[in-house]
C-alpha atoms as a PDB file:
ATOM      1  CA  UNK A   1      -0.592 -26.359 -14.583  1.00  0.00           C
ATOM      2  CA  UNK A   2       1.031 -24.146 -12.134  1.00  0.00           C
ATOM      3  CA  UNK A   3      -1.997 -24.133  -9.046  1.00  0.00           C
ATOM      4  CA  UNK A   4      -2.066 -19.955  -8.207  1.00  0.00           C
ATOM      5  CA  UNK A   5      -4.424 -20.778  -5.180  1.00  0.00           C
ATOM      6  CA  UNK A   6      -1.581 -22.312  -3.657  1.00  0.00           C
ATOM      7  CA  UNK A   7       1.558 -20.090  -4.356  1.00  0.00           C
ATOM      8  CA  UNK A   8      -1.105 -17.379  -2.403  1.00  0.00           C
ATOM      9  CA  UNK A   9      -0.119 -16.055   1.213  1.00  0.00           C
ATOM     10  CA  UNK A  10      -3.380 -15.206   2.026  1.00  0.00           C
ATOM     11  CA  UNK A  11      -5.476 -18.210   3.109  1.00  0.00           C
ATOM     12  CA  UNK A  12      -9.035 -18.998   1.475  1.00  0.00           C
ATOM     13  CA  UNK A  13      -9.551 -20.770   4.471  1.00  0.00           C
ATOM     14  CA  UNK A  14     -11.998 -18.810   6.535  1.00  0.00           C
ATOM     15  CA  UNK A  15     -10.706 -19.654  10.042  1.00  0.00           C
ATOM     16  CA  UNK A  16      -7.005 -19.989   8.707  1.00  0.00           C
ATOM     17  CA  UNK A  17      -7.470 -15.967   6.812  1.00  0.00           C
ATOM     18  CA  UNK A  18      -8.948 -15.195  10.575  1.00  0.00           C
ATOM     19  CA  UNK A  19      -5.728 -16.068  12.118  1.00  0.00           C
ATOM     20  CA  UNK A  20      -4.044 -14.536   9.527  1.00  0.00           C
ATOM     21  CA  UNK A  21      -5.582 -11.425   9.689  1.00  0.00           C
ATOM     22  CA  UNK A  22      -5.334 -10.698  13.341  1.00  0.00           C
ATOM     23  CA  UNK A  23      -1.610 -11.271  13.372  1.00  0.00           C
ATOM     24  CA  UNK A  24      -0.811  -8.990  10.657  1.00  0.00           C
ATOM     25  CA  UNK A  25      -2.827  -6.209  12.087  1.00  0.00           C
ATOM     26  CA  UNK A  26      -1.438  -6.698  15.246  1.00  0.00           C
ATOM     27  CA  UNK A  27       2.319  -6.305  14.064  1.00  0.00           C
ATOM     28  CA  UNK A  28       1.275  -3.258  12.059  1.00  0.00           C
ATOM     29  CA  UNK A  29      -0.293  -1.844  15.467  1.00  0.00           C
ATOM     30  CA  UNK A  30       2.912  -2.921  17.508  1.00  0.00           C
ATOM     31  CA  UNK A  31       5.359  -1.296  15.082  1.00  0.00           C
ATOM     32  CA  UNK A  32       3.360   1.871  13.058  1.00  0.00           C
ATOM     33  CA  UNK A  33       5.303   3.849  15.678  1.00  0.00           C
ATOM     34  CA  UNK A  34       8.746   3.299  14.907  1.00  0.00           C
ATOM     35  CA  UNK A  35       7.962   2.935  11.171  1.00  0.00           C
ATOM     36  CA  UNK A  36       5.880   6.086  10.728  1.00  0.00           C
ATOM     37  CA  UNK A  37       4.736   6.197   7.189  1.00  0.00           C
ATOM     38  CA  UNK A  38       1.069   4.292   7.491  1.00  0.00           C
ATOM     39  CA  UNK A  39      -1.572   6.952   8.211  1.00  0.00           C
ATOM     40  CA  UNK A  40      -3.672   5.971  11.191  1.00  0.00           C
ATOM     41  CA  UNK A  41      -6.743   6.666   9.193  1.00  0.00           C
ATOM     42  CA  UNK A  42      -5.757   3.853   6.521  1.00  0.00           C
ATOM     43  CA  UNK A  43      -4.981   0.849   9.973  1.00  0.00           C
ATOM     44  CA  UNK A  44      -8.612   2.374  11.117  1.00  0.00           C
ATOM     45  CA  UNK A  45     -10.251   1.358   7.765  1.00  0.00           C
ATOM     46  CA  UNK A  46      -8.053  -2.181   7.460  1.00  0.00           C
ATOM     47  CA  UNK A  47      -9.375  -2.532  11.250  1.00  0.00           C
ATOM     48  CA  UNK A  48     -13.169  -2.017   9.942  1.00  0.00           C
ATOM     49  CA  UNK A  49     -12.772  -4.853   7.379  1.00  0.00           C
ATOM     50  CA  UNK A  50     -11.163  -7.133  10.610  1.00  0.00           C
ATOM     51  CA  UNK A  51     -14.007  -6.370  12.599  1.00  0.00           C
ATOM     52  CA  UNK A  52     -16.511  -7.012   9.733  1.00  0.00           C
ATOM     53  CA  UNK A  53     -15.454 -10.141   8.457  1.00  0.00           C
ATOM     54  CA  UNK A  54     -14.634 -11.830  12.146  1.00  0.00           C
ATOM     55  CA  UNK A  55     -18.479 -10.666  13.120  1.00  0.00           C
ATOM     56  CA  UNK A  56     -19.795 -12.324  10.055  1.00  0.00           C
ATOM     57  CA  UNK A  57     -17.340 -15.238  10.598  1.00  0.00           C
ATOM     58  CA  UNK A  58     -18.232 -15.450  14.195  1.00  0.00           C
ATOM     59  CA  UNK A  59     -21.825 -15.849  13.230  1.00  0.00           C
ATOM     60  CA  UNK A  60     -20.371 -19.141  11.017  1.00  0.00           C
ATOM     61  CA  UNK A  61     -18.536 -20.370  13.519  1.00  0.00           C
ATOM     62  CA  UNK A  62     -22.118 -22.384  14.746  1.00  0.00           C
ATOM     63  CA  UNK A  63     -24.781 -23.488  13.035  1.00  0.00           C
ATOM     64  CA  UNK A  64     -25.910 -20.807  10.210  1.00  0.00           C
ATOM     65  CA  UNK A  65     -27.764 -20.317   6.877  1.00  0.00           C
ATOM     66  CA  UNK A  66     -26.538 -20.037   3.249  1.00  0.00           C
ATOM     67  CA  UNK A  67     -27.030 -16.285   3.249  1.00  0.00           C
ATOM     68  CA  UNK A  68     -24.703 -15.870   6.465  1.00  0.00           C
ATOM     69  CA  UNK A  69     -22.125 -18.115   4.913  1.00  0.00           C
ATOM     70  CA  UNK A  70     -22.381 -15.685   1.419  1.00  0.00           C
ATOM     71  CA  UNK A  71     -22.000 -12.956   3.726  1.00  0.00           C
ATOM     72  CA  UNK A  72     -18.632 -14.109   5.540  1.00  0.00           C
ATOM     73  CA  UNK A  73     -17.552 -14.905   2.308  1.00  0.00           C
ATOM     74  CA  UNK A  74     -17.939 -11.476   0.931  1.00  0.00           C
ATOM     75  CA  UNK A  75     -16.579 -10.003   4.079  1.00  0.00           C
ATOM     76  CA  UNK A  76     -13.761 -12.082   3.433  1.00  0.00           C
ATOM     77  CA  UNK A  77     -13.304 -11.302   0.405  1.00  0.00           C
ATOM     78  CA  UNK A  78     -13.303  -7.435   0.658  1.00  0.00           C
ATOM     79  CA  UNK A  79     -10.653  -7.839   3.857  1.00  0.00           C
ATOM     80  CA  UNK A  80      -8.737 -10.152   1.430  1.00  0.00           C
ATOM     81  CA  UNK A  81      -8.696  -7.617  -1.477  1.00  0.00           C
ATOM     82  CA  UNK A  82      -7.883  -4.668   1.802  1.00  0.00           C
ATOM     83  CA  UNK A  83      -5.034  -6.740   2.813  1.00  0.00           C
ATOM     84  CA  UNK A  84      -3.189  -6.951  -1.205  1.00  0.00           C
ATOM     85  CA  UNK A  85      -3.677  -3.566  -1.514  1.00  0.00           C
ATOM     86  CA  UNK A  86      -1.923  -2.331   2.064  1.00  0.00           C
ATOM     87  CA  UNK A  87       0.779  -4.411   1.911  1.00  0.00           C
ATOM     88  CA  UNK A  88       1.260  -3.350  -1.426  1.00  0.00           C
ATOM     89  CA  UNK A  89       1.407   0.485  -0.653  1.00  0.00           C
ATOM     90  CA  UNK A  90       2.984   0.276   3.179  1.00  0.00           C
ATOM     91  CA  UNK A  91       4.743  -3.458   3.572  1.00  0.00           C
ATOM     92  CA  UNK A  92       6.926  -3.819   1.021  1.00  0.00           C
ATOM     93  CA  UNK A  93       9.673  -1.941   1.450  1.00  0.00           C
ATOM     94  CA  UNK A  94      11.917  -0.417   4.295  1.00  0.00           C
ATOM     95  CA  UNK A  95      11.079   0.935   7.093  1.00  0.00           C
ATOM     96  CA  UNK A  96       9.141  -2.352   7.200  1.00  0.00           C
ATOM     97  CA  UNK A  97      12.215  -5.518   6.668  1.00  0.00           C
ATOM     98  CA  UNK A  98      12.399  -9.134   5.964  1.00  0.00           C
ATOM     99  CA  UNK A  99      11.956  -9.888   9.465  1.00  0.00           C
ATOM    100  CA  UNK A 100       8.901  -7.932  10.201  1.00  0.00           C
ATOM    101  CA  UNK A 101       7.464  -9.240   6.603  1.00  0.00           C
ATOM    102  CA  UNK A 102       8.338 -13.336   7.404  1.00  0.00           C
ATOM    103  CA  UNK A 103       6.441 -12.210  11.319  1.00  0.00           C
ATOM    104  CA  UNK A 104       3.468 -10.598   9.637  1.00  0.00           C
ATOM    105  CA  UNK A 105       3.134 -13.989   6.740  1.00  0.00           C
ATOM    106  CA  UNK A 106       4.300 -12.057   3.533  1.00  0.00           C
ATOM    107  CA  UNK A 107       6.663 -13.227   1.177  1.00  0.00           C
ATOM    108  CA  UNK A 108       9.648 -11.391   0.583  1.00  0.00           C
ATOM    109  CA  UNK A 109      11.288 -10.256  -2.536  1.00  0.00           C
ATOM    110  CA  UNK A 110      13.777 -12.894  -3.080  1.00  0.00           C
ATOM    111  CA  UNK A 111      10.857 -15.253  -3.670  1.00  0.00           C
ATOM    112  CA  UNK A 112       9.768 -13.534  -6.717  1.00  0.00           C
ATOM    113  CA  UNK A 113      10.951 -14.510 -10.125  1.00  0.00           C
ATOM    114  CA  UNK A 114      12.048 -11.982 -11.852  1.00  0.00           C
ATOM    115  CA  UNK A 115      14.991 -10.958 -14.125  1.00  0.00           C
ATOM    116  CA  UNK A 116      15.256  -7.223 -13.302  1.00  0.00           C
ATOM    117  CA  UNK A 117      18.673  -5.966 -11.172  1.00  0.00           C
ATOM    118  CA  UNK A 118      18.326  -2.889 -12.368  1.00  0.00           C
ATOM    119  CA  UNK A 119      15.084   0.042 -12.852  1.00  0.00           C
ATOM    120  CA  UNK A 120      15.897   1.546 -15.717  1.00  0.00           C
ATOM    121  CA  UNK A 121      12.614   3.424 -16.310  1.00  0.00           C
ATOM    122  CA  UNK A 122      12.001   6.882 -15.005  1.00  0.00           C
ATOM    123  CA  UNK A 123       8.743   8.139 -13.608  1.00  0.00           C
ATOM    124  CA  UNK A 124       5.861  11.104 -14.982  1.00  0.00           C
ATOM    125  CA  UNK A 125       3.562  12.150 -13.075  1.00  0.00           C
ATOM    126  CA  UNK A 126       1.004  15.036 -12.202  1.00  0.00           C
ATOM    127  CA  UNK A 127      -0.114  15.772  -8.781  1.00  0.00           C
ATOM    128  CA  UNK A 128      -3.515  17.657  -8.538  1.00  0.00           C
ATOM    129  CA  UNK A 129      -5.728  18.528  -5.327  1.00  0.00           C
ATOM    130  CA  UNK A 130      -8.871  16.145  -4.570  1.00  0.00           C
ATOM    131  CA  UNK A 131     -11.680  16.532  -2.565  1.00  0.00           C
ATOM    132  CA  UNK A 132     -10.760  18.300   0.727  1.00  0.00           C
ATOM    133  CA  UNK A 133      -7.538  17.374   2.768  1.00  0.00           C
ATOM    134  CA  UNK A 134      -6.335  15.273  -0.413  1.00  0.00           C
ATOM    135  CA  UNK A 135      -4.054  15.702  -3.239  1.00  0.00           C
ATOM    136  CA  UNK A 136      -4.274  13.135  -6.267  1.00  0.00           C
ATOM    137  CA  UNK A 137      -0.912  11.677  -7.733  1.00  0.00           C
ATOM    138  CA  UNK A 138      -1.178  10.489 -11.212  1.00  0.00           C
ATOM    139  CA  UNK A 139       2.077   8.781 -12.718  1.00  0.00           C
ATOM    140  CA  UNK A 140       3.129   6.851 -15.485  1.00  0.00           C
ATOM    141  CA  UNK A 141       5.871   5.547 -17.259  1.00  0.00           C
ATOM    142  CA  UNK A 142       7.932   8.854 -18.799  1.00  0.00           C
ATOM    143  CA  UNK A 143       7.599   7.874 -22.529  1.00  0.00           C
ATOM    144  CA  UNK A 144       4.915   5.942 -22.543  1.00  0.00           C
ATOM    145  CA  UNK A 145       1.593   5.934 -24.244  1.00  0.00           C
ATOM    146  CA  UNK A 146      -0.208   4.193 -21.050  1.00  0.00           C
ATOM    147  CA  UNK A 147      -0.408   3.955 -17.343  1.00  0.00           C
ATOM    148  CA  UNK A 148       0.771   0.322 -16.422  1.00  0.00           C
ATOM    149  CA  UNK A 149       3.320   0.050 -14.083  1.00  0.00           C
ATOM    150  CA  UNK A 150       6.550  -1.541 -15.392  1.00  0.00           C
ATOM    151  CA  UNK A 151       5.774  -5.448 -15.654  1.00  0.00           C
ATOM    152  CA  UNK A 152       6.665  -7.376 -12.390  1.00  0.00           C
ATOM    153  CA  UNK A 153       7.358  -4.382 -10.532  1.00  0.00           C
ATOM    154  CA  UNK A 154       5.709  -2.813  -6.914  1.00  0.00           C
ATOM    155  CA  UNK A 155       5.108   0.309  -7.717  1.00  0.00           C
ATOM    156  CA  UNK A 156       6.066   3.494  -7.561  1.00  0.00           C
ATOM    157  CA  UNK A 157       7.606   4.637  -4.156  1.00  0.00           C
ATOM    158  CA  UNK A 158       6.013   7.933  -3.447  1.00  0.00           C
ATOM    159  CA  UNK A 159       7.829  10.718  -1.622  1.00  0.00           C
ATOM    160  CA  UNK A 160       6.326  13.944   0.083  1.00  0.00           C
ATOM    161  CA  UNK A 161       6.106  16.634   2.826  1.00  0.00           C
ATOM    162  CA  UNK A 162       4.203  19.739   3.469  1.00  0.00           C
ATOM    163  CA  UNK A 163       7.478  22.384   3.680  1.00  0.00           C
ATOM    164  CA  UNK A 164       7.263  26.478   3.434  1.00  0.00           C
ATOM    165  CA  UNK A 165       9.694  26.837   1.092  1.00  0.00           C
ATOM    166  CA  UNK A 166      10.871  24.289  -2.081  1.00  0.00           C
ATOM    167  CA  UNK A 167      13.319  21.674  -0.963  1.00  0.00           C
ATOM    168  CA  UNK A 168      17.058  21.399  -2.033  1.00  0.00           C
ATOM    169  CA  UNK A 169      17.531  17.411  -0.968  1.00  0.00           C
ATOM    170  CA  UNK A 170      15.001  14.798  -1.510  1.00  0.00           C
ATOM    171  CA  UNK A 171      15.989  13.921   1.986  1.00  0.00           C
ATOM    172  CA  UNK A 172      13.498  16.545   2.949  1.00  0.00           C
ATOM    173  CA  UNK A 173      10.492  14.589   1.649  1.00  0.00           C
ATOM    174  CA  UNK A 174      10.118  12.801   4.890  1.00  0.00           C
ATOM    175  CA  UNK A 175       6.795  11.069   4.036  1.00  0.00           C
ATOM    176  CA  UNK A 176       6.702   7.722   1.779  1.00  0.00           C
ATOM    177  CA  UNK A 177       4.658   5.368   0.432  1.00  0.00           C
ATOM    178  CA  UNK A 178       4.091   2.506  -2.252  1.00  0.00           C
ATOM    179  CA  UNK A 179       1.583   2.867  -4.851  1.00  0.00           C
ATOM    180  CA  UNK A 180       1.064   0.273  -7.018  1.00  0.00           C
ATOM    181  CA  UNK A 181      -1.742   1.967  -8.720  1.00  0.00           C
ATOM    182  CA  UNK A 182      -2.688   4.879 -10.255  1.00  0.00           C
ATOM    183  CA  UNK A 183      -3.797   7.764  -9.139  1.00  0.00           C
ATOM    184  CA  UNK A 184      -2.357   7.709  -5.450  1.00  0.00           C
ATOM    185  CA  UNK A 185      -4.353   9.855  -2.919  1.00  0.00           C
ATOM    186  CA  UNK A 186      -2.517  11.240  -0.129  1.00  0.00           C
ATOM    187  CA  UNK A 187      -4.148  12.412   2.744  1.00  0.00           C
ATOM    188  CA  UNK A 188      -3.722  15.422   4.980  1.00  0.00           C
ATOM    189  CA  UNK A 189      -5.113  17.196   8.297  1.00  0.00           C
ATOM    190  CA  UNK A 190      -7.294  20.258   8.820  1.00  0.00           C
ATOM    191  CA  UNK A 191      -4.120  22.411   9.628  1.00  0.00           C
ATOM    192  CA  UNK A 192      -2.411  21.648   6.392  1.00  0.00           C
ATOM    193  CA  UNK A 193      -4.930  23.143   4.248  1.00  0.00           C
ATOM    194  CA  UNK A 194      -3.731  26.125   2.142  1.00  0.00           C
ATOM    195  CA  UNK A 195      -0.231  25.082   2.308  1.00  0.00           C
ATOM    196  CA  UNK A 196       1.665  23.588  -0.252  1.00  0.00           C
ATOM    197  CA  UNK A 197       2.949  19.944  -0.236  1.00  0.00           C
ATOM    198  CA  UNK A 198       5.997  18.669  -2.446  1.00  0.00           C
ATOM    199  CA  UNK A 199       6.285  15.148  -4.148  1.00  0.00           C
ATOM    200  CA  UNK A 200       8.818  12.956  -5.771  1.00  0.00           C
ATOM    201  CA  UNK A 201       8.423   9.241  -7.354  1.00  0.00           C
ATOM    202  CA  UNK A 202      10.833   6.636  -8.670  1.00  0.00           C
ATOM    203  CA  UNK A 203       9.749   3.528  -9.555  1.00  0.00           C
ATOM    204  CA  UNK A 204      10.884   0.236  -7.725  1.00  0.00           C
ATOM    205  CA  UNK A 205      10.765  -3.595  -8.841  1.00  0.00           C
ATOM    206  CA  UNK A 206      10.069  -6.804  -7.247  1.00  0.00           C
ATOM    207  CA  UNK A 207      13.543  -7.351  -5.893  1.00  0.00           C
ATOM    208  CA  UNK A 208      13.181  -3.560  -4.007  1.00  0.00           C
ATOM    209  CA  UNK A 209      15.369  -2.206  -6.130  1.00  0.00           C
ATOM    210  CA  UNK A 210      14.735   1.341  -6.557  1.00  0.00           C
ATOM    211  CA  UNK A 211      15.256   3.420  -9.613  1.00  0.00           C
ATOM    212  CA  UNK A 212      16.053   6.903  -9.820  1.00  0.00           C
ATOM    213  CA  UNK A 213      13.908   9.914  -8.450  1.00  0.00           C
ATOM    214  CA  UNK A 214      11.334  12.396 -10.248  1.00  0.00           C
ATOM    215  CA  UNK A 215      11.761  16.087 -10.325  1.00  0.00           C
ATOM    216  CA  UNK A 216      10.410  17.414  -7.238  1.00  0.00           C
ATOM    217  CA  UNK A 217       6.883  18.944  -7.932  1.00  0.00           C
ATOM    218  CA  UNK A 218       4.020  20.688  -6.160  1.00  0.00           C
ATOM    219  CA  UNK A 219       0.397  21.361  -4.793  1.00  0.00           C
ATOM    220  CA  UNK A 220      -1.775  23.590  -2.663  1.00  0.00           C
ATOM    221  CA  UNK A 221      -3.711  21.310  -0.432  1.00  0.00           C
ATOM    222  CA  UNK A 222      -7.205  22.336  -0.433  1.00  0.00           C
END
């Protein structure tokens, strides 16, 4: 029996998932600059789940009751579930490389087992405004009768940018991210309300390859 605990690269170790925790956040702090695609608001929130769980852990570290171990371990355990779901939507591909992925204690692509060299499948999708300063992004499969991403692959790499007029090259979609579920809020500021944002997805697999892009569609941002 294959043991899945083990094969994980985040520790269930409190102090170890401490350790492990700090460094990644402090490599995503040290770099978001010169990658530029993880909203600041998004490292804030992963920051709130740091500070939560090492309070909580901190209070373990000595002698302690059953209820403040159950509370570490929930802390824990919403930072863990935090950490899957950033690195799936803002580690896994490039800017962010092999290097900065074996520094931050992810495994990279050529560790998964998977058959796929090429993405064959093509990408449907609707994109619809949310609550204030966010648009939704709702995608699919093109053909199919459900919303599962393709089986053993990321996500869907998710292109955008808030233009004046419709772009000609996706190259003007300066803005990415990977979603690996759906629907995929994207986020906005005050002064990019009443203007109109443009999106494009293609799917990509476990070994980052990418398969080809969307049509380019559009929102109002409300």
């Amino acid at each position: 029996m294959i043991d899945k605990q083990r094969r994980d690269y985040i520790p269930q170790n409190a102090a170890q998932f401490a350790v492990f925790l700090r460094i990644l956040l402090e490599y995503v702090n040290a770099h978001k600059a010169a990658w530029g695609h993880i909203p600041q608001a998004v490292i804030d929130n992963m920051w709130v789940l740091h500070d939560d769980f090492a309070a909580a852990f901190e209070i373990t570290s000595g002698q302690h009751t059953p209820a403040q171990t159950l509370d570490r371990n929930e802390k824990q355990a919403a930072a863990t579930k935090g950490v899957r779901g950033f690195t799936n939507q803002y580690l896994r591909f490039a800017p962010v490389t092999n290097v900065d992925r074996l520094e931050m204690g992810i495994p990279n692509h050529d560790t998964v087992r998977t058959n796929h060299i090429e993405v064959n499948e093509l990408v449907e999708f609707l994109v619809n405004p949310g609550t204030i300063r966010q648009v939704l992004v709702d995608f699919w499969i093109k053909g199919a009768d459900h919303k599962a991403k393709p089986r053993d692959y990321d996500g869907a790499v998710i292109l955008w940018e808030v233009l004046d007029t419709p772009p000609t090259e996706y190259s003007e979609l300066t803005h990415h991210a990977m979603a690996s579920r759906t629907p995929f809020k994207l986020y906005f500021e005050e002064n990019e309300r009443r203007k109109q944002v443009y999106v494009a997805l293609a799917w990509q697999n476990a070994r980052g390859i990418r398969g080809a892009w969307s049509e380019i569609k559009s929102v109002y941002i409300t």
